[in-house]
Protein backbone atom coordinates (compact mmCIF):
# COMPACT_ATOMS: atom_id res chain seq x y z
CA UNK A 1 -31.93 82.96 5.59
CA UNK A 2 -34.93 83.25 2.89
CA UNK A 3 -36.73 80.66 4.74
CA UNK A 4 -36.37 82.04 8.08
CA UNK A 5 -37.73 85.33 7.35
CA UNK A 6 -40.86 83.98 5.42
CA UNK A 7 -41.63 81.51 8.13
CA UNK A 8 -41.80 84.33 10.51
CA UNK A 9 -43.13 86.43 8.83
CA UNK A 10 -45.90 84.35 7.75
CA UNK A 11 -46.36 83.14 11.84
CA UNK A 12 -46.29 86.70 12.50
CA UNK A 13 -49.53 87.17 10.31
CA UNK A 14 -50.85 84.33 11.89
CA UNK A 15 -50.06 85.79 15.26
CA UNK A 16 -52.15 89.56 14.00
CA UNK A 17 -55.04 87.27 13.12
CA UNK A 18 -55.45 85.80 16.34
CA UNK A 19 -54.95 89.22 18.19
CA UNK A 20 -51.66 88.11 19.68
CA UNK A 21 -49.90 91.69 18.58
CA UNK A 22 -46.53 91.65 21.41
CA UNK A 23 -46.09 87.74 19.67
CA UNK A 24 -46.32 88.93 16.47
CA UNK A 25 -44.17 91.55 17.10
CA UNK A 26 -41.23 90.07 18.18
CA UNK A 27 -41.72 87.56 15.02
CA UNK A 28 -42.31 90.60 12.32
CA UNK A 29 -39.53 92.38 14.17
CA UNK A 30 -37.06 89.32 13.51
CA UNK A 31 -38.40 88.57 9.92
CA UNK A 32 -37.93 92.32 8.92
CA UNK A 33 -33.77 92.19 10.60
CA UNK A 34 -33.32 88.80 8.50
CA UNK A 35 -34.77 90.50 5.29
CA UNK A 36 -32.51 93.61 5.36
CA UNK A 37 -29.86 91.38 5.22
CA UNK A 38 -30.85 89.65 2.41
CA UNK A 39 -33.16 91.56 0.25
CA UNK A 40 -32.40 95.00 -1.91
CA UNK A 41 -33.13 98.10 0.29
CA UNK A 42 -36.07 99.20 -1.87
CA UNK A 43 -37.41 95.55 -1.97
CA UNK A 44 -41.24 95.76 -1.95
CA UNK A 45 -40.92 92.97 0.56
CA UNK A 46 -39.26 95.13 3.34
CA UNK A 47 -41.91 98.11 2.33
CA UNK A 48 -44.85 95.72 3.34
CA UNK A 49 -42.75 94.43 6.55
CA UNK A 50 -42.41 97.81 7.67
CA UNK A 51 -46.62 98.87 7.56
CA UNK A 52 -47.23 95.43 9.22
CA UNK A 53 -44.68 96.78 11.96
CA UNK A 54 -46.69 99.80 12.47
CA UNK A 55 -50.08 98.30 12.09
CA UNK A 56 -48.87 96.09 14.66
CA UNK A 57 -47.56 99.47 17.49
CA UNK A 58 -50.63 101.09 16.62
CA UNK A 59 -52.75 97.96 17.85
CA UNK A 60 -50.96 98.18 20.95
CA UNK A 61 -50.92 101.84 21.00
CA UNK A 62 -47.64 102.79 20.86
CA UNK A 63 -47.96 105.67 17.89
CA UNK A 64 -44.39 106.77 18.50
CA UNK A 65 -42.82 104.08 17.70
CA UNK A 66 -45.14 103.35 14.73
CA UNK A 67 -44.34 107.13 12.58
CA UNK A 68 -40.48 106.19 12.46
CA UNK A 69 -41.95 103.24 10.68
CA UNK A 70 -44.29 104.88 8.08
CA UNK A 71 -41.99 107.71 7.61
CA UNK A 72 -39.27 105.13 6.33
CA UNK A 73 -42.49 103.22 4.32
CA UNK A 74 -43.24 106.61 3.10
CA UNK A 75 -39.92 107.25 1.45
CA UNK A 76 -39.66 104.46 -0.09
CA UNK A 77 -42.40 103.98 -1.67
CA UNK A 78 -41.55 107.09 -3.41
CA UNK A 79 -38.16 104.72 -4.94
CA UNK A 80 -40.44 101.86 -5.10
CA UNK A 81 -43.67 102.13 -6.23
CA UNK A 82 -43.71 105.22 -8.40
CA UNK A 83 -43.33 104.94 -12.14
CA UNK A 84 -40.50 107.64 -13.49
CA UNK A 85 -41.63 109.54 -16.58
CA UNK A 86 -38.42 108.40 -18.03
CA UNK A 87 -34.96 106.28 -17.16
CA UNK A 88 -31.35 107.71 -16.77
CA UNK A 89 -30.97 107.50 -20.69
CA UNK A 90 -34.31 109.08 -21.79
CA UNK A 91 -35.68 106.49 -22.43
CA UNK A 92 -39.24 105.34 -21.90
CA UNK A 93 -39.81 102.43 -18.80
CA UNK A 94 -41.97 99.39 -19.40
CA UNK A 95 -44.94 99.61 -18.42
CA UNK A 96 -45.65 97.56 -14.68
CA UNK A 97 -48.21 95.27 -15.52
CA UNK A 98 -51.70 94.55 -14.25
CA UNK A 99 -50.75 92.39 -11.72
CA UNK A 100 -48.39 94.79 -10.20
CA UNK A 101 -50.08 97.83 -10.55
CA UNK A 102 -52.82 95.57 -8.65
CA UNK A 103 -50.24 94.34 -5.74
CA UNK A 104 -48.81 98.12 -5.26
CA UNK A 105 -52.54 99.71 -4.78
CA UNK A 106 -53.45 97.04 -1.71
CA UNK A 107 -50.27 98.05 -0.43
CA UNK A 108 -50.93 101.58 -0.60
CA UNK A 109 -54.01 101.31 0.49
CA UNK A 110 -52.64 99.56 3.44
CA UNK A 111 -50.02 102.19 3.97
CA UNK A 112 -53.06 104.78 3.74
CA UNK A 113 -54.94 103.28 6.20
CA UNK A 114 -52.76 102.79 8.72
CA UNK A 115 -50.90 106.55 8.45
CA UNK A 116 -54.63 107.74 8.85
CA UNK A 117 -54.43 105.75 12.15
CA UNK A 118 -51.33 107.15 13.65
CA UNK A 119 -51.22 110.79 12.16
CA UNK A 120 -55.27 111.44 12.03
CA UNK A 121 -57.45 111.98 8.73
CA UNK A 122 -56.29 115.39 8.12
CA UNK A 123 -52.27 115.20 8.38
CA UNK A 124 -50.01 116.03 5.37
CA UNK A 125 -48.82 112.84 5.75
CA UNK A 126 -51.82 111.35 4.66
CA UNK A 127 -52.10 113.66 1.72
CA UNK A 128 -49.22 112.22 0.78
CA UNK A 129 -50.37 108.61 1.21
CA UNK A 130 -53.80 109.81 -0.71
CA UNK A 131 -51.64 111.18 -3.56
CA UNK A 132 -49.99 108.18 -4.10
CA UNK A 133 -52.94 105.81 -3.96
CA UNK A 134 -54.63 107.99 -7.07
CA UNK A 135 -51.50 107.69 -8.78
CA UNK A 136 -51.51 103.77 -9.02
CA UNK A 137 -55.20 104.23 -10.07
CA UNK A 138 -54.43 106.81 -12.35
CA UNK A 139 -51.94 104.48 -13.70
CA UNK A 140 -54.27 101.58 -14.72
CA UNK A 141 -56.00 104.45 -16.61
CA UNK A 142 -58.80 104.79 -14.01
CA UNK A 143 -59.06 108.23 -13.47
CA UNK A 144 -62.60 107.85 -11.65
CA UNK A 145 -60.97 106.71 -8.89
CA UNK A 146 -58.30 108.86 -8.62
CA UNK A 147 -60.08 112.20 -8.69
CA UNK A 148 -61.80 111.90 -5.59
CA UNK A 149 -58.29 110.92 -3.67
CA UNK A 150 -56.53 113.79 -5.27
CA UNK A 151 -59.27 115.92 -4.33
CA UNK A 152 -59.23 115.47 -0.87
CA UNK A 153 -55.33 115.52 -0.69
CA UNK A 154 -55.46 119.10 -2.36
CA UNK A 155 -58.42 119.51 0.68
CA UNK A 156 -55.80 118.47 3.71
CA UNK A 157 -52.86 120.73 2.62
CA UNK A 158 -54.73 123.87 1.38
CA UNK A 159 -56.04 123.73 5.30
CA UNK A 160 -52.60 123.06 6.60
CA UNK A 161 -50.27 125.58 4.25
CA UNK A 162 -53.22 127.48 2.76
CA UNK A 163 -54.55 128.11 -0.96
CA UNK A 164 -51.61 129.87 -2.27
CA UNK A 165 -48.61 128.20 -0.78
CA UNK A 166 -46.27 126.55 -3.22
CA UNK A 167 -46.35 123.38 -1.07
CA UNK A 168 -49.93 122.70 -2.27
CA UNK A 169 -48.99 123.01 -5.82
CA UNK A 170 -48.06 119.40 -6.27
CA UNK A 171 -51.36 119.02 -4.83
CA UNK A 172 -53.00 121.19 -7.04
CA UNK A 173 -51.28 119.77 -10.35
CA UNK A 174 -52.58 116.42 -9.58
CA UNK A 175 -56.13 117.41 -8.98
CA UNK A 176 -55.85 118.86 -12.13
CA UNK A 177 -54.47 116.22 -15.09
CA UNK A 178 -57.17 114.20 -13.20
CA UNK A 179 -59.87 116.20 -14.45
CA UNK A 180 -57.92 116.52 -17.67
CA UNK A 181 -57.77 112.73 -18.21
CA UNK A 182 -61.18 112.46 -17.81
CA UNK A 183 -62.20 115.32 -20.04
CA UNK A 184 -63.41 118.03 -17.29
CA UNK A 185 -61.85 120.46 -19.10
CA UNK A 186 -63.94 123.25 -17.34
CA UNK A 187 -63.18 121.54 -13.57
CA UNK A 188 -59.26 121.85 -14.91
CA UNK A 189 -58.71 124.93 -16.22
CA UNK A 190 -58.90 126.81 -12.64
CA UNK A 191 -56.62 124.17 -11.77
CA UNK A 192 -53.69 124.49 -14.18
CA UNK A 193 -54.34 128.64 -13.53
CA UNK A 194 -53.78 127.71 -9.73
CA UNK A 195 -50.72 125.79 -10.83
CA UNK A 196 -49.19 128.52 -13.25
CA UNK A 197 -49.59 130.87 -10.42
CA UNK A 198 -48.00 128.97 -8.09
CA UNK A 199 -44.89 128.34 -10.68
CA UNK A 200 -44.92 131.85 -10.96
CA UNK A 201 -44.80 132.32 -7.32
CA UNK A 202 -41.74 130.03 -7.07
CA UNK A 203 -40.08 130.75 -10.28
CA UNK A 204 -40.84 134.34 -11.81
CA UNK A 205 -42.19 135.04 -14.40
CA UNK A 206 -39.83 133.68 -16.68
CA UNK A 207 -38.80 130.75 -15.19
CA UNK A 208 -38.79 127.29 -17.17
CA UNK A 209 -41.39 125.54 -15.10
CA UNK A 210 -43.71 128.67 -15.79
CA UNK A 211 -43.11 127.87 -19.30
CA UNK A 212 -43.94 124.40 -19.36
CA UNK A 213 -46.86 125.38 -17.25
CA UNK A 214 -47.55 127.39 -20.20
CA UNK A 215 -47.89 124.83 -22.23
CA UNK A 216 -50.26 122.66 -20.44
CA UNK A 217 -52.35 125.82 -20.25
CA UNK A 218 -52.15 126.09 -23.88
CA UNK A 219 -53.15 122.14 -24.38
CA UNK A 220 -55.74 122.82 -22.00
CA UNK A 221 -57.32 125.69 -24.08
CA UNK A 222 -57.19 123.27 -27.58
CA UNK A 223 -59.46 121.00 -26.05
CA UNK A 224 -61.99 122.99 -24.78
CA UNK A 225 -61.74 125.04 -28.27
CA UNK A 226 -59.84 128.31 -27.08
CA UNK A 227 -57.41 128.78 -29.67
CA UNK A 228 -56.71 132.06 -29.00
CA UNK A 229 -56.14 131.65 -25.29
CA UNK A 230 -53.72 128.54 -26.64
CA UNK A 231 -51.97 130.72 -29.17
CA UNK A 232 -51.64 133.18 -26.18
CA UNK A 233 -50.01 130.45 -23.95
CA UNK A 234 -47.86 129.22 -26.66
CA UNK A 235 -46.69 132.69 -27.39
CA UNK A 236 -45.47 133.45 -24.00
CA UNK A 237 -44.22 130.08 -23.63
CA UNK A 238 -41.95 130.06 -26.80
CA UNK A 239 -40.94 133.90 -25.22
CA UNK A 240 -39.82 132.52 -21.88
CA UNK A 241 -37.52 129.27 -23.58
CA UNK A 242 -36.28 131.64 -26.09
CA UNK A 243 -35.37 134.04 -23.20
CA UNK A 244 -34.00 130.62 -21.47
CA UNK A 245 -31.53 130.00 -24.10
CA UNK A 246 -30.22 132.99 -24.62
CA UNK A 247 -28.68 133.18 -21.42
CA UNK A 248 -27.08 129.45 -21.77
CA UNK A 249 -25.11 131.06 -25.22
């Protein structure tokens, strides 16, 4: 069944480069069915069968039947492509290598490209896509890159929730530990504020996530020489987990 699904699949690319899209539909169609049966769910396989699909409806225009498609691409490339900060036992992941990292970004880029096709440039779906493209490049350690995606994602959804909705602040974080990992301490620091009151927002004033807020604040203020603001930031930080435990004895 392998075979059958990578012939197609391959004569379906054939098919896309010779403009033939309702040939290579039926063929991508048929190679994705025989796939699902024998790949994993989350294989990165399917995930690239699935933006060919809808590359494929929006060359013939059919956009409706092309967003069930990147939704579905959308999801799981948050199971697939994504690198957890740590596993089920704490521990730390290898790291993907080079040649991963490098497969995943022309596949998000793909995915990108194609949900600013369907959904136009200024959808939240294509912050999303944006947000995960400068995460593979922030990744490889190539923060240059990244900044200006994150950057524009943080652009899209402040227009579409506003500046201080708490569905921007993943938006907002991200914008942020880019400038960090770059040094632009001064460019972050109104970020991580943005981001603490947003937490706040969501959390109170004493909620964990304010305190580990907190702390970036506090890391923040070390490296551009604030040690006072720091000390501040640690302060209320240690104030909030101590408050935190208490109320687990």
């Amino acid at each position: 069944m392998k075979n059958e699904w990578v012939t197609l699949n391959l004569e379906a690319d054939e098919l896309i480069e010779n403009g033939k899209h309702e040939a290579a539909l039926s063929k991508a169609e048929k190679a994705l069915e025989l796939a699902e049966k024998s790949l994993a769910p989350d294989d990165l396989d399917i995930l690239e069968m699935l933006v060919k699909i809808a590359e494929i409806y929006e060359a013939l225009g059919q956009l409706d039947k092309a967003k069930p498609l990147l939704n579905r691409a959308q999801a799981m490339a948050d199971v697939t492509l994504p690198q957890p900060i740590t596993s089920d036992d704490g521990s730390l992941p290898p790291a993907r290598s080079k040649e991963q990292l490098k497969k995943y970004e022309q596949l998000l880029k793909d995915l990108l490209a194609i949900t600013e096709k369907v959904y136009g440039t200024d959808d939240a779906d294509v912050a999303v896509a944006l947000y995960k493209l400068a995460s593979n490049y922030s990744e490889q350690g190539n923060h240059a890159k990244a900044e200006p995606l994150h950057k524009r994602a943080l652009e899209i959804v402040e227009k579409i929730y506003g500046p201080d909705n708490p569905e921007i602040l993943l938006f907002v974080d991200n914008l942020g530990l880019s400038y960090y990992g770059r040094g632009k301490y001064e460019e972050a620091e109104p970020l991580f504020k943005r981001s603490l009151a947003l937490q706040e927002k969501v959390w109170g004033s004493d909620g964990l996530m304010v305190a580990v807020s907190l702390t970036d604040m506090a890391e923040l203020y070390r490296k551009m020489g604030k040690d006072k603001e720091a000390q501040d930031a640690d302060k209320r930080a240690a104030e909030i987990d101590a408050e935190i435990q208490a109320k687990k004895r």
